[in-house]
Protein backbone atom coordinates (compact mmCIF):
# COMPACT_ATOMS: atom_id res chain seq x y z
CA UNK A 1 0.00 0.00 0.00
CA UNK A 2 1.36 3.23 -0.97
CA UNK A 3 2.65 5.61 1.81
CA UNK A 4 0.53 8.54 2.18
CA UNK A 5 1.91 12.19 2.20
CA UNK A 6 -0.24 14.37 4.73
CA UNK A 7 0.87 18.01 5.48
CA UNK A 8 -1.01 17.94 8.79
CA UNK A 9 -1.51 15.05 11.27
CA UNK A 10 -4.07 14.52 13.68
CA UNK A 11 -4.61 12.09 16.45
CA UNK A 12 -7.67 10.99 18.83
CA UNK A 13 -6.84 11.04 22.44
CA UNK A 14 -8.48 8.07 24.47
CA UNK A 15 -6.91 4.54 23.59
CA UNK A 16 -5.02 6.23 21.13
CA UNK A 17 -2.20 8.37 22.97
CA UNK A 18 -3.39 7.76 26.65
CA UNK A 19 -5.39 5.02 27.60
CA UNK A 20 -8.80 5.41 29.76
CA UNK A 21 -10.50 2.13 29.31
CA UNK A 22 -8.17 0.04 31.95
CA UNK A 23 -11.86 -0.47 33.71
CA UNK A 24 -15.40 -0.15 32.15
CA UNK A 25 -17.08 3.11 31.96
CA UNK A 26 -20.15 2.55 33.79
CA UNK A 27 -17.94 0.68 36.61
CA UNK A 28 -15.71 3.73 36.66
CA UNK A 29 -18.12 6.20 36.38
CA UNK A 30 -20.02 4.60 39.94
CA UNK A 31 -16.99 4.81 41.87
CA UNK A 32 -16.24 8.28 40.41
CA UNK A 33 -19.88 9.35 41.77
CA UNK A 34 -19.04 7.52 44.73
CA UNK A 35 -16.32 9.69 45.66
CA UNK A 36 -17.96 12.79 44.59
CA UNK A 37 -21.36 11.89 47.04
CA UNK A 38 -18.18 11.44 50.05
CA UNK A 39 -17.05 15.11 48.67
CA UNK A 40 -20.36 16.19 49.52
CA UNK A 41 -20.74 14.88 52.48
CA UNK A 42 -17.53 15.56 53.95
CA UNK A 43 -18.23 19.59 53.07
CA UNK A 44 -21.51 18.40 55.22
CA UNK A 45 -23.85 18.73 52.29
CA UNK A 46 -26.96 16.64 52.90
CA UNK A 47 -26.92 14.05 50.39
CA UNK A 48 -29.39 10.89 49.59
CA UNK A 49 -28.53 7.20 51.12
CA UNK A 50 -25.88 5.35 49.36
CA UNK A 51 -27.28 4.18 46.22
CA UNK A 52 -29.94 6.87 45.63
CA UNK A 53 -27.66 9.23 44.73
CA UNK A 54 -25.45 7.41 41.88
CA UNK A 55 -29.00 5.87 40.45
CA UNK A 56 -30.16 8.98 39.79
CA UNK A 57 -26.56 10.17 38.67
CA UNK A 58 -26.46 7.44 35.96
CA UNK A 59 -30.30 8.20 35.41
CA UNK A 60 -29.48 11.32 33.92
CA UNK A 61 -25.89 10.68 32.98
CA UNK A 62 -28.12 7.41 30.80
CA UNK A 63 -30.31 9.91 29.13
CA UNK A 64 -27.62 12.17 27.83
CA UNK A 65 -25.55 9.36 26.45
CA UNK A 66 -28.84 8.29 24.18
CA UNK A 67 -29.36 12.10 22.77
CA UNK A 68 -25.73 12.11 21.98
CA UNK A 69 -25.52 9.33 20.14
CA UNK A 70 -28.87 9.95 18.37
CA UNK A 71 -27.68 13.43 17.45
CA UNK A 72 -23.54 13.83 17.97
CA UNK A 73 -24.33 16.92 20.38
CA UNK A 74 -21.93 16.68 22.73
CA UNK A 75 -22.72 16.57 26.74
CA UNK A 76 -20.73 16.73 29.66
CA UNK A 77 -20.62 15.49 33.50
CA UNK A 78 -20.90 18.63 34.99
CA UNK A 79 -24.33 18.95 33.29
CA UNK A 80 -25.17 15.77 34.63
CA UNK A 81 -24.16 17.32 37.91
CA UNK A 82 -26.40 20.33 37.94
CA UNK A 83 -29.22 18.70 36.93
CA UNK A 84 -28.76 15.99 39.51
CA UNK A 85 -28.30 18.91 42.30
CA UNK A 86 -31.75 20.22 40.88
CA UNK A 87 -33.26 17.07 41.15
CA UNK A 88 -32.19 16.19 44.76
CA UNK A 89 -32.55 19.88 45.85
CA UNK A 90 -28.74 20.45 46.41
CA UNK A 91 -27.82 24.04 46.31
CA UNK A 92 -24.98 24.75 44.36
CA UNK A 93 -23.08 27.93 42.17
CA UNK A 94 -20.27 26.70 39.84
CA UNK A 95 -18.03 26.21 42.31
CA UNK A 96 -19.93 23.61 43.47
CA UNK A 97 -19.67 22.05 40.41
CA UNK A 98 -16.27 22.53 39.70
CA UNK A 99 -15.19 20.77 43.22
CA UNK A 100 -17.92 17.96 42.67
CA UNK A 101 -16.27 17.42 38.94
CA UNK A 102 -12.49 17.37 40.66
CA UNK A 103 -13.32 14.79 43.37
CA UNK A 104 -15.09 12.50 40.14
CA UNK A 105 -12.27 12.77 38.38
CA UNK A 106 -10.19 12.30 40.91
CA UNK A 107 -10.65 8.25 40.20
CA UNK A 108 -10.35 8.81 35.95
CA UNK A 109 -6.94 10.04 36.68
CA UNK A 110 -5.29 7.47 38.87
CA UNK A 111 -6.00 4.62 36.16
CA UNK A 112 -4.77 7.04 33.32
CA UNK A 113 -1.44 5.49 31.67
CA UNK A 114 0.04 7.18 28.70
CA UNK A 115 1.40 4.60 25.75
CA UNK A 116 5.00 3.97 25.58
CA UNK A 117 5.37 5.04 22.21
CA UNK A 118 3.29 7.63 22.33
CA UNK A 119 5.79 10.63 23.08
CA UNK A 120 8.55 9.07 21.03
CA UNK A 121 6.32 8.90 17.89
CA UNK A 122 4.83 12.46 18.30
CA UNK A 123 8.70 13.73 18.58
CA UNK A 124 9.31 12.18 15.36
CA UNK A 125 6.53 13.63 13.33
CA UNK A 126 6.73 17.00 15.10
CA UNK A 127 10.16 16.86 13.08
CA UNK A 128 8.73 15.37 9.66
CA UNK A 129 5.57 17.52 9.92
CA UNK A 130 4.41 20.81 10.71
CA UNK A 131 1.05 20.78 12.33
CA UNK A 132 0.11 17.81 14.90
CA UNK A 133 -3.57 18.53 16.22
CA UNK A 134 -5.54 16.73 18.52
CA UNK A 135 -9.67 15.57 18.17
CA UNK A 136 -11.02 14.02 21.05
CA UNK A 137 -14.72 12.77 22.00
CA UNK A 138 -15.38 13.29 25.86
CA UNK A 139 -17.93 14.35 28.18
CA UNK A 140 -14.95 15.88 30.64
CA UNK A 141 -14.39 19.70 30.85
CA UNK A 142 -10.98 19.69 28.45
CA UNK A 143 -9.03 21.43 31.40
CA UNK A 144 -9.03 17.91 32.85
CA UNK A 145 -7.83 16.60 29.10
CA UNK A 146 -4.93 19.35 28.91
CA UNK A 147 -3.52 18.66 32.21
CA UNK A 148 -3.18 15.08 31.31
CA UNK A 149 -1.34 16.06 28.36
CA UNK A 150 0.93 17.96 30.79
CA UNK A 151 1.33 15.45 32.67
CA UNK A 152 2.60 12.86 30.03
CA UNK A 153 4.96 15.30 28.27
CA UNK A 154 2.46 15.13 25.21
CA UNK A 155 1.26 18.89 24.94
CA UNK A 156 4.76 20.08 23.65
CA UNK A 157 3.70 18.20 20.52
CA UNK A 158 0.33 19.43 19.84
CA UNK A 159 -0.19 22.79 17.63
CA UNK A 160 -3.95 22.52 18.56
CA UNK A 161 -6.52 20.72 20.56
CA UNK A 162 -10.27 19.99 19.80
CA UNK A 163 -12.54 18.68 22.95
CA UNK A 164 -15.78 17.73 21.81
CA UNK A 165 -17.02 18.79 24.99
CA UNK A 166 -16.04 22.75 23.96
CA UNK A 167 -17.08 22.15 20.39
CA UNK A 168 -20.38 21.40 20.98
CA UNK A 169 -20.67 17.76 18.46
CA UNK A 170 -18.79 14.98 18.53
CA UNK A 171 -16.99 12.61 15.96
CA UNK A 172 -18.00 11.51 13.91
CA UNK A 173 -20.12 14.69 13.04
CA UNK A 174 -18.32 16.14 9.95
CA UNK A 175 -17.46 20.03 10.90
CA UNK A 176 -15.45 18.50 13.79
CA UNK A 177 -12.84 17.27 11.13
CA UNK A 178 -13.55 20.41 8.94
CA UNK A 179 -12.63 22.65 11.87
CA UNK A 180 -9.57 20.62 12.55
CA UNK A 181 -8.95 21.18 9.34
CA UNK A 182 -9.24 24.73 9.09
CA UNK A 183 -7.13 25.04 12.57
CA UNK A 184 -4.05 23.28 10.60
CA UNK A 185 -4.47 25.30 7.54
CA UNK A 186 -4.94 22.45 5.28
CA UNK A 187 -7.26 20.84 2.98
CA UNK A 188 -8.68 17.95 4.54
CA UNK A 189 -7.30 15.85 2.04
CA UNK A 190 -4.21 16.69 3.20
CA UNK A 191 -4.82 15.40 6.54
CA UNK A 192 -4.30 11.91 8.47
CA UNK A 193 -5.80 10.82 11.53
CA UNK A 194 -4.89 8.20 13.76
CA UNK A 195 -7.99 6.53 16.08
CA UNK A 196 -8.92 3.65 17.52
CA UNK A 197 -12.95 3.45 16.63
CA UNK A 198 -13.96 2.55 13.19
CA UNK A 199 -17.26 4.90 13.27
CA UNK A 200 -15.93 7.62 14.60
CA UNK A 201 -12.30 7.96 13.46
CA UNK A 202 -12.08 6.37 10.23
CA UNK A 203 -15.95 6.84 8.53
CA UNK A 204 -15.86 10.56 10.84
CA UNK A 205 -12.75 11.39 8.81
CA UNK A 206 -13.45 9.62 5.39
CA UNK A 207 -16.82 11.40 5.03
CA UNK A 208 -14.97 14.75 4.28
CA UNK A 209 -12.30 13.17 2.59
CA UNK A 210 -9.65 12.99 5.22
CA UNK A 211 -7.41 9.80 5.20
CA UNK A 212 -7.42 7.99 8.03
CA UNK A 213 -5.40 4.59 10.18
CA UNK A 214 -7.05 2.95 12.42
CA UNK A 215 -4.82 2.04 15.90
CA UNK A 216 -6.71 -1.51 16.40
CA UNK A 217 -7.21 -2.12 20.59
CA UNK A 218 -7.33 -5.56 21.36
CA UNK A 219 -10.82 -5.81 23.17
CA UNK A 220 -12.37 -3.48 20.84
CA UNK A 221 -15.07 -5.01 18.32
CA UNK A 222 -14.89 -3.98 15.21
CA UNK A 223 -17.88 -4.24 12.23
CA UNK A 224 -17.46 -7.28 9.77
CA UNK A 225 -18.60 -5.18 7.30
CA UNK A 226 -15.25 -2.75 7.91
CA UNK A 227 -13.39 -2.55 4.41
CA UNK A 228 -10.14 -4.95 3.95
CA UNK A 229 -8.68 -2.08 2.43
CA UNK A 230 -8.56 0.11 5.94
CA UNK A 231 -5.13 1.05 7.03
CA UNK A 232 -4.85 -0.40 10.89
CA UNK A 233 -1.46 -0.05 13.25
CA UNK A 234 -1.29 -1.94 16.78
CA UNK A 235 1.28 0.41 17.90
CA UNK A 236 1.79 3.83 17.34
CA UNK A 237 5.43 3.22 16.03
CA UNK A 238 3.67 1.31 13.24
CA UNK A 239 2.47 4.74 11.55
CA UNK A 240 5.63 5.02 9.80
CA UNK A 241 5.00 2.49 7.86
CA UNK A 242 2.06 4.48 6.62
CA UNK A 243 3.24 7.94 6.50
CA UNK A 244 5.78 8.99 3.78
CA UNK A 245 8.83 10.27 6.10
């Protein structure tokens, strides 16, 4: 397969260049509610019994996840939050929030574990290429997204970041890879992106006429029906096999 020639590269974030998925969401996401309620309670905010409150969390949190993937309009937790603090009759400002969202989070981030390769292969292309951007579906405020980047000595790399949480839709809605394009200056057909979901990061990209390799995870299905002809990597290292040099 001939090596493709991109002017701008652009990677997804989750399972890609960090990985989130060392647990299942919706077993992550009760003991990240769990830890908010004790938040709560240790500021001695009134909260429901044990149970009450992360059913209703994940009540809400449920209804959220079907509208977004109905319509690719992008949610977040601390909307789940504030609606939940409605419900139960919690008063809250921002702050509130804010605090609620850190001590949630607080369980994301200890499981977080950036790829080996991952910093290695961005230093390469940041030398072959130009413009490295980022694309990244999440329902997390993207401060919580750039600090991670921080953290893993992966921002230095990035010329631009796109949260779909900020944007407003998520992949694999097209104007999310048409404003990635526009923020690298390029044509999308002069674009690559690297992801490991067929939907979202190889149609998502395709349907504007961006190339695309999928990074195949292990445990990930994949559709029978997904084209012999798609470009896949296991590792990150494995794009330059793919990507003229």
């Amino acid at each position: 397969m001939e090596k493709l020639r991109p002017r701008a590269i652009l990677f997804d974030l989750g399972s890609t260049l960090i990985e989130y998925e060392t647990v299942s969401w919706d077993e992550l996401s009760e003991t990240c509610v769990k830890n908010g309620r004790r938040f709560l309670a240790g500021r001695g905010i009134e909260v429901p019994p044990d149970g009450v409150f992360e059913r209703s969390f994940d009540e809400i949190r449920q209804r959220y996840r079907q509208q977004a993937a109905n319509t690719f309009v992008e949610w977040d937790i601390p909307q789940v939050v504030a609606e939940l603090f409605d419900r139960l009759g919690i008063h809250h400002t921002e702050r509130t929030i804010d605090e609620f969202f850190d001590a949630y989070y607080e369980k994301v981030a200890e499981l977080l574990f950036a790829y080996d390769d991952a910093a290695d292969t961005l230093a390469r292309l940041k030398e072959r290429y130009p413009t490295i951007g980022l694309i990244s579906n999440t329902v997390f405020p993207e401060r919580a997204h750039l600090a991670e980047l921080d953290r893993f000595g992966l921002a230095r790399y990035l010329d631009f970041t796109i949260f779909s949480s900020s944007f407003g839709l998520r992949k694999p809605h097209r104007d999310i890879f048409l404003k990635a394009a526009n923020m690298a200056g390029q044509a999308p057909s002069d674009c690559v992106y690297i992801g490991d979901r067929y939907l979202e990061d190889i149609e998502g990209p395709h349907g504007v006429g961006m190339a695309a390799i999928l990074k195949v995870k292990e445990d990930r299905e994949y559709p029978d029906e997904m084209p012999l002809a798609t470009r896949r990597v296991s590792t990150l290292t494995e794009l330059f096999e793919h990507i003229e040099s």
